[in-house]
PDB file of N, CA and C in Angstrom:
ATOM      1  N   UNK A   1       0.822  -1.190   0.000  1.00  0.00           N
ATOM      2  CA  UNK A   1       0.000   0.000   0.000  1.00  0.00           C
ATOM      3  C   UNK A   1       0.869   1.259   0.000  1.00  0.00           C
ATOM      4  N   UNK A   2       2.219   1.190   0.904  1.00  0.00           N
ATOM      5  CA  UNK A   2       2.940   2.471   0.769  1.00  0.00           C
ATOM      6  C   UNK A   2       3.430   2.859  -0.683  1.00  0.00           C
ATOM      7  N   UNK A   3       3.950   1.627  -1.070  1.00  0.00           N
ATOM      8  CA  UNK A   3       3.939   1.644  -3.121  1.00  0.00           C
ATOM      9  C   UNK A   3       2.716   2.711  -3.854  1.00  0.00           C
ATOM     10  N   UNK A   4       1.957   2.216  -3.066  1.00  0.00           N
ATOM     11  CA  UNK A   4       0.661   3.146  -4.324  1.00  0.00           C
ATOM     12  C   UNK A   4       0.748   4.155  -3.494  1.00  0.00           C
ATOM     13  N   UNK A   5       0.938   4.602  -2.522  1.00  0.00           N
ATOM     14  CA  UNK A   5       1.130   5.704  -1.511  1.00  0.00           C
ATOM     15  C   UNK A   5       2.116   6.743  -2.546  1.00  0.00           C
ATOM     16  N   UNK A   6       3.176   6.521  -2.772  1.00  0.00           N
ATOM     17  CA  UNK A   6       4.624   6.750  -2.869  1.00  0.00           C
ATOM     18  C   UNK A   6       4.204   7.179  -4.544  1.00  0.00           C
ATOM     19  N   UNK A   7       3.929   6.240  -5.014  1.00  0.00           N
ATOM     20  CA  UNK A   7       3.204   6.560  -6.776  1.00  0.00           C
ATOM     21  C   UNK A   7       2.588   7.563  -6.978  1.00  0.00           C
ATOM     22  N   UNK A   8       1.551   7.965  -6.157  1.00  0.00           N
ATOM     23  CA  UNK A   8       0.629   8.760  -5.936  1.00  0.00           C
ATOM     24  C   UNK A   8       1.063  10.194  -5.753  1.00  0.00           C
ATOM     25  N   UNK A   9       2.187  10.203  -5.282  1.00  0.00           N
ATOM     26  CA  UNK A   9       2.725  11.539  -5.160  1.00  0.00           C
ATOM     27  C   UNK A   9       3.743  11.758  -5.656  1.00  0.00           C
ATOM     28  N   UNK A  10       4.600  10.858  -6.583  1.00  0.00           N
ATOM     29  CA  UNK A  10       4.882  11.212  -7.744  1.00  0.00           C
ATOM     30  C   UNK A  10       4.632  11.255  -9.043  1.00  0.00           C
ATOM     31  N   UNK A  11       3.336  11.053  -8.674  1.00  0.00           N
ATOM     32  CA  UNK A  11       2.673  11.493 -10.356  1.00  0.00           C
ATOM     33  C   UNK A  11       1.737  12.731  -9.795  1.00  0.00           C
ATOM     34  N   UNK A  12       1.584  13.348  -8.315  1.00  0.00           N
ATOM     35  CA  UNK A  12       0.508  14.403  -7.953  1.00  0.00           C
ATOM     36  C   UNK A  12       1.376  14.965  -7.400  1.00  0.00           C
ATOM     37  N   UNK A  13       2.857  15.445  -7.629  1.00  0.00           N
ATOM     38  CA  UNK A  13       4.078  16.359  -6.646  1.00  0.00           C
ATOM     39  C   UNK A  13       3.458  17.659  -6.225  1.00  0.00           C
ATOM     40  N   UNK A  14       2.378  17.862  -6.787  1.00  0.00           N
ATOM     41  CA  UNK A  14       1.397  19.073  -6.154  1.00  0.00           C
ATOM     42  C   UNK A  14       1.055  18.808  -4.832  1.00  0.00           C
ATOM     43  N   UNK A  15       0.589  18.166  -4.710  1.00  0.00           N
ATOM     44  CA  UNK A  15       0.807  17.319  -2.994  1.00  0.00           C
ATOM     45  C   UNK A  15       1.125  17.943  -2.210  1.00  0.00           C
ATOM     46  N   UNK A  16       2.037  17.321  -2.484  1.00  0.00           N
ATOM     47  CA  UNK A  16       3.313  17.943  -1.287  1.00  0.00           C
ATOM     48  C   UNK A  16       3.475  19.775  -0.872  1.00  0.00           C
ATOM     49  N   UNK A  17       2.998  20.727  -1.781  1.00  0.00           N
ATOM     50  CA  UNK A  17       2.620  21.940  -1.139  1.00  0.00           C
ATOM     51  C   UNK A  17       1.259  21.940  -0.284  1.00  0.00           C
ATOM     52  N   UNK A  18       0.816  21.062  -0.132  1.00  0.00           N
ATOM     53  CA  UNK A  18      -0.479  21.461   0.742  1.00  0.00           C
ATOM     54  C   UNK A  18       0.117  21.190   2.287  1.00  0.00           C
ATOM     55  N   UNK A  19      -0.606  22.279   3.272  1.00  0.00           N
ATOM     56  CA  UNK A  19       0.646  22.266   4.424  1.00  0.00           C
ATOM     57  C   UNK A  19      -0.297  21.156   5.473  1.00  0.00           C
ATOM     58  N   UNK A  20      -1.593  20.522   4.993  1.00  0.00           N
ATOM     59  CA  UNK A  20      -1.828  19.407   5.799  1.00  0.00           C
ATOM     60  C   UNK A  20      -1.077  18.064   5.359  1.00  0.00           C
ATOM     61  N   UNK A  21      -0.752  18.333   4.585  1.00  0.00           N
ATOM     62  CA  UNK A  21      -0.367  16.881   3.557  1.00  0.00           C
ATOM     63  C   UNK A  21       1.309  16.851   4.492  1.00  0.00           C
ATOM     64  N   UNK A  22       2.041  17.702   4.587  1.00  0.00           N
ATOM     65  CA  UNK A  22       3.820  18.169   4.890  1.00  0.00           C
ATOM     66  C   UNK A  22       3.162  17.955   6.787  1.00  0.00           C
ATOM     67  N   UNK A  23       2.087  18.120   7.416  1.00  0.00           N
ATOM     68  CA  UNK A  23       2.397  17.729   8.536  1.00  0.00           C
ATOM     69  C   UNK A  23       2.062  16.431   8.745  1.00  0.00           C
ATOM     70  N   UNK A  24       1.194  15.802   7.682  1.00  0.00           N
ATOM     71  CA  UNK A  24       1.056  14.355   7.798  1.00  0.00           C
ATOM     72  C   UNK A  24       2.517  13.829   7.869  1.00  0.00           C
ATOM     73  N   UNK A  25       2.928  13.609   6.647  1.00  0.00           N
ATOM     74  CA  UNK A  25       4.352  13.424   6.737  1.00  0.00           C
ATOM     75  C   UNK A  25       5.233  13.418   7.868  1.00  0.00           C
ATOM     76  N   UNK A  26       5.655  14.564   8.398  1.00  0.00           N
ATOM     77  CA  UNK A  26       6.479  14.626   9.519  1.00  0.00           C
ATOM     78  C   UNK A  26       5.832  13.716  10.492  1.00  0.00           C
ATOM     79  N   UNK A  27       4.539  13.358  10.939  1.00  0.00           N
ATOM     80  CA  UNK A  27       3.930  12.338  11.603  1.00  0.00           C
ATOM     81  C   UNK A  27       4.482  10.864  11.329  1.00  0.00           C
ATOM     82  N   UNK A  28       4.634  10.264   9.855  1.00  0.00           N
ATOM     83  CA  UNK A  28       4.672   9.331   9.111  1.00  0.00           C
ATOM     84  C   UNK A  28       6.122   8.799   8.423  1.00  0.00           C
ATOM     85  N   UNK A  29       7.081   9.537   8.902  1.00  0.00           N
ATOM     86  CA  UNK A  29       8.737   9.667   8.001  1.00  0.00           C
ATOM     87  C   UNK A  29       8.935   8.354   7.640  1.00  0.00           C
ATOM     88  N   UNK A  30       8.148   7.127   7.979  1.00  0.00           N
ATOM     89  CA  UNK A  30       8.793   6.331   6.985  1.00  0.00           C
ATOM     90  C   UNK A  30       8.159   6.102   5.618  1.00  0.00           C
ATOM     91  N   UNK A  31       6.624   6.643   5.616  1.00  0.00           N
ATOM     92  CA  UNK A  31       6.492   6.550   4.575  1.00  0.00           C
ATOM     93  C   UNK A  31       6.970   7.882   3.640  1.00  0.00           C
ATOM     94  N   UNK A  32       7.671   9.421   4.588  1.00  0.00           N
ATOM     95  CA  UNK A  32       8.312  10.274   3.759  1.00  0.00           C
ATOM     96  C   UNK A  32       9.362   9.584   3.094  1.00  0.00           C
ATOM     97  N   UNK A  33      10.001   8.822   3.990  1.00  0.00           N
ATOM     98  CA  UNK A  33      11.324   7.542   3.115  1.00  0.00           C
ATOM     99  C   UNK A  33      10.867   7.491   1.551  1.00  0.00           C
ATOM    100  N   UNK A  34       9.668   6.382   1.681  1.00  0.00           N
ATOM    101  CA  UNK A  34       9.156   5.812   0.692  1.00  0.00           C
ATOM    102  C   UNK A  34       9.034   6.508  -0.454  1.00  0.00           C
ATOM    103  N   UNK A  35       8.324   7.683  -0.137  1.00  0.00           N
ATOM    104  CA  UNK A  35       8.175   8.995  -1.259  1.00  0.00           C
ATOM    105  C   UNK A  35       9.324   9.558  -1.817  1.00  0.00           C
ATOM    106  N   UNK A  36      10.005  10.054  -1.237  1.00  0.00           N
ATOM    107  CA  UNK A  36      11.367  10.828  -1.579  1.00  0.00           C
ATOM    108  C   UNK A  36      12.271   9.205  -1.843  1.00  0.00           C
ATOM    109  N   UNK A  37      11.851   7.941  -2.037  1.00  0.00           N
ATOM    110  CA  UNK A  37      13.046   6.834  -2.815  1.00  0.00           C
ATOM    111  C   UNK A  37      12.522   6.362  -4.244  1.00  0.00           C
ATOM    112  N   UNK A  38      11.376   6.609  -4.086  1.00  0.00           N
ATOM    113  CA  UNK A  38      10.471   6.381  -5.301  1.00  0.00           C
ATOM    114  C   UNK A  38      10.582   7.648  -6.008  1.00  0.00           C
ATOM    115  N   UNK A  39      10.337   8.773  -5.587  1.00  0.00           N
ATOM    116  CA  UNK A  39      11.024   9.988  -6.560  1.00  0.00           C
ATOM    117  C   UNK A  39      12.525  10.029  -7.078  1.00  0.00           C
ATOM    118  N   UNK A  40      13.809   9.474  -6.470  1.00  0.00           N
ATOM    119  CA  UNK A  40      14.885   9.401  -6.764  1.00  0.00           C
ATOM    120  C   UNK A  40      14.930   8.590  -7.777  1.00  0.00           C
ATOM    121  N   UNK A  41      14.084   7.322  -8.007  1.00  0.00           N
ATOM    122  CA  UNK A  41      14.532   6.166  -8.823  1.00  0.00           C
ATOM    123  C   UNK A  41      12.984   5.879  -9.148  1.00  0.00           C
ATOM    124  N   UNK A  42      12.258   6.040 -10.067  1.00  0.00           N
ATOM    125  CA  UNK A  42      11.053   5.422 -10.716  1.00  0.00           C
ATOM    126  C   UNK A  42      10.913   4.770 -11.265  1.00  0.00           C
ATOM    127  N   UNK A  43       9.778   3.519 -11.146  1.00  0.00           N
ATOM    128  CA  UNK A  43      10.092   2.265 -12.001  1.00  0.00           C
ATOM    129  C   UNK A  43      10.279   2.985 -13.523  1.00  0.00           C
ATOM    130  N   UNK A  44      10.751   2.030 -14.468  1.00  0.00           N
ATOM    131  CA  UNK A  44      11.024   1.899 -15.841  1.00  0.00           C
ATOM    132  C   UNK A  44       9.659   2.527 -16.583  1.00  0.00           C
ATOM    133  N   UNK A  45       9.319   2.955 -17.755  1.00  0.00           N
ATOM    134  CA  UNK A  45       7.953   2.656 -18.074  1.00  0.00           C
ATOM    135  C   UNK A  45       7.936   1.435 -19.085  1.00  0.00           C
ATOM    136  N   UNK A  46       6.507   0.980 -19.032  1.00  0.00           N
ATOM    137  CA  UNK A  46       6.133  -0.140 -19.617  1.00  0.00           C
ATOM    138  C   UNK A  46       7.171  -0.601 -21.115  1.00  0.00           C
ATOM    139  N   UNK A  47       7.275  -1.568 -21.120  1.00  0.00           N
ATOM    140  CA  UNK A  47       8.355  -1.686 -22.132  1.00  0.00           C
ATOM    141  C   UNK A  47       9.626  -1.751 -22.480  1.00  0.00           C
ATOM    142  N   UNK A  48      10.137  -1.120 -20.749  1.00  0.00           N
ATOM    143  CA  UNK A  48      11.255  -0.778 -21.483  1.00  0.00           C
ATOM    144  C   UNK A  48      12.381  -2.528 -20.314  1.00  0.00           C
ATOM    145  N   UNK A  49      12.918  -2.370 -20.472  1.00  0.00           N
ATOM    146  CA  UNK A  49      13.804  -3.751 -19.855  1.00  0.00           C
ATOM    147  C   UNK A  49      14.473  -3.261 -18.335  1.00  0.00           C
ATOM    148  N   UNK A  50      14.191  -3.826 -17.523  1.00  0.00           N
ATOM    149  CA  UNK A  50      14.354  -2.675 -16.038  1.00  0.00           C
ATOM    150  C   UNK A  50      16.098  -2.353 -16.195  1.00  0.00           C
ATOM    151  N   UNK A  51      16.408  -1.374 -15.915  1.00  0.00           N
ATOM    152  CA  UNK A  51      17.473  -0.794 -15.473  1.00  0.00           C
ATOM    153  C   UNK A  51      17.619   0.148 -16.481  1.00  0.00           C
ATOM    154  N   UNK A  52      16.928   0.307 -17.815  1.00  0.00           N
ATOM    155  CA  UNK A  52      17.282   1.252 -18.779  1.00  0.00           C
ATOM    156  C   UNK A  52      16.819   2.463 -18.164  1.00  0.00           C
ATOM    157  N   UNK A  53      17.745   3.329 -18.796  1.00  0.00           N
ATOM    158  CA  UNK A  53      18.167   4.642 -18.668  1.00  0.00           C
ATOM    159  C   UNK A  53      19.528   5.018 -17.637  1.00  0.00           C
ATOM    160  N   UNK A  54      19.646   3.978 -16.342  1.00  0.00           N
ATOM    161  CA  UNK A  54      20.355   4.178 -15.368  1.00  0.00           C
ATOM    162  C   UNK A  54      21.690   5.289 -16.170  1.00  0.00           C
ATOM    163  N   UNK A  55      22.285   4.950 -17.542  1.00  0.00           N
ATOM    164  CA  UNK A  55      23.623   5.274 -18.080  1.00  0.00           C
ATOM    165  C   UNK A  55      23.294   6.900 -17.872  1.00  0.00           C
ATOM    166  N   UNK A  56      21.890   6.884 -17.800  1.00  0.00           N
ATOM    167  CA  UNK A  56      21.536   8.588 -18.660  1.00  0.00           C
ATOM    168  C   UNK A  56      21.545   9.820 -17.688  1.00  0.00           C
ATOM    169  N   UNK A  57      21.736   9.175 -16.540  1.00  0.00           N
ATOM    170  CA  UNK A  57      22.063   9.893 -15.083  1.00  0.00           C
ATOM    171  C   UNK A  57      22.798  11.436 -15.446  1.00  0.00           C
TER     172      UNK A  57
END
């Protein structure tokens, strides 16, 4: 569930300015973990063979 959690707000990074949403968080830091590791590294999109793009850093 934190997966679709974590998805969710990187495809809605609007989110994250709402200042109830930023005190949830500070309540919750491991699922801030989750969010901010899933924004660093996003799955592949469909198709492509996992690890592509990593070179393109």
């Amino acid at each position: 569930m934190r997966g679709a959690i974590a998805k969710t707000f990187y495809e809605h990074r609007e989110l994250l300015d709402e200042d109830h949403v930023k005190e949830f968080l500070v309540k919750v830091p491991h699922l801030a973990l989750d969010i901010l590791m899933y924004m660093n590294k996003p799955p592949s999109p469909p198709g492509f063979p996992p690890g592509f793009g990593g070179a393109f850093r």
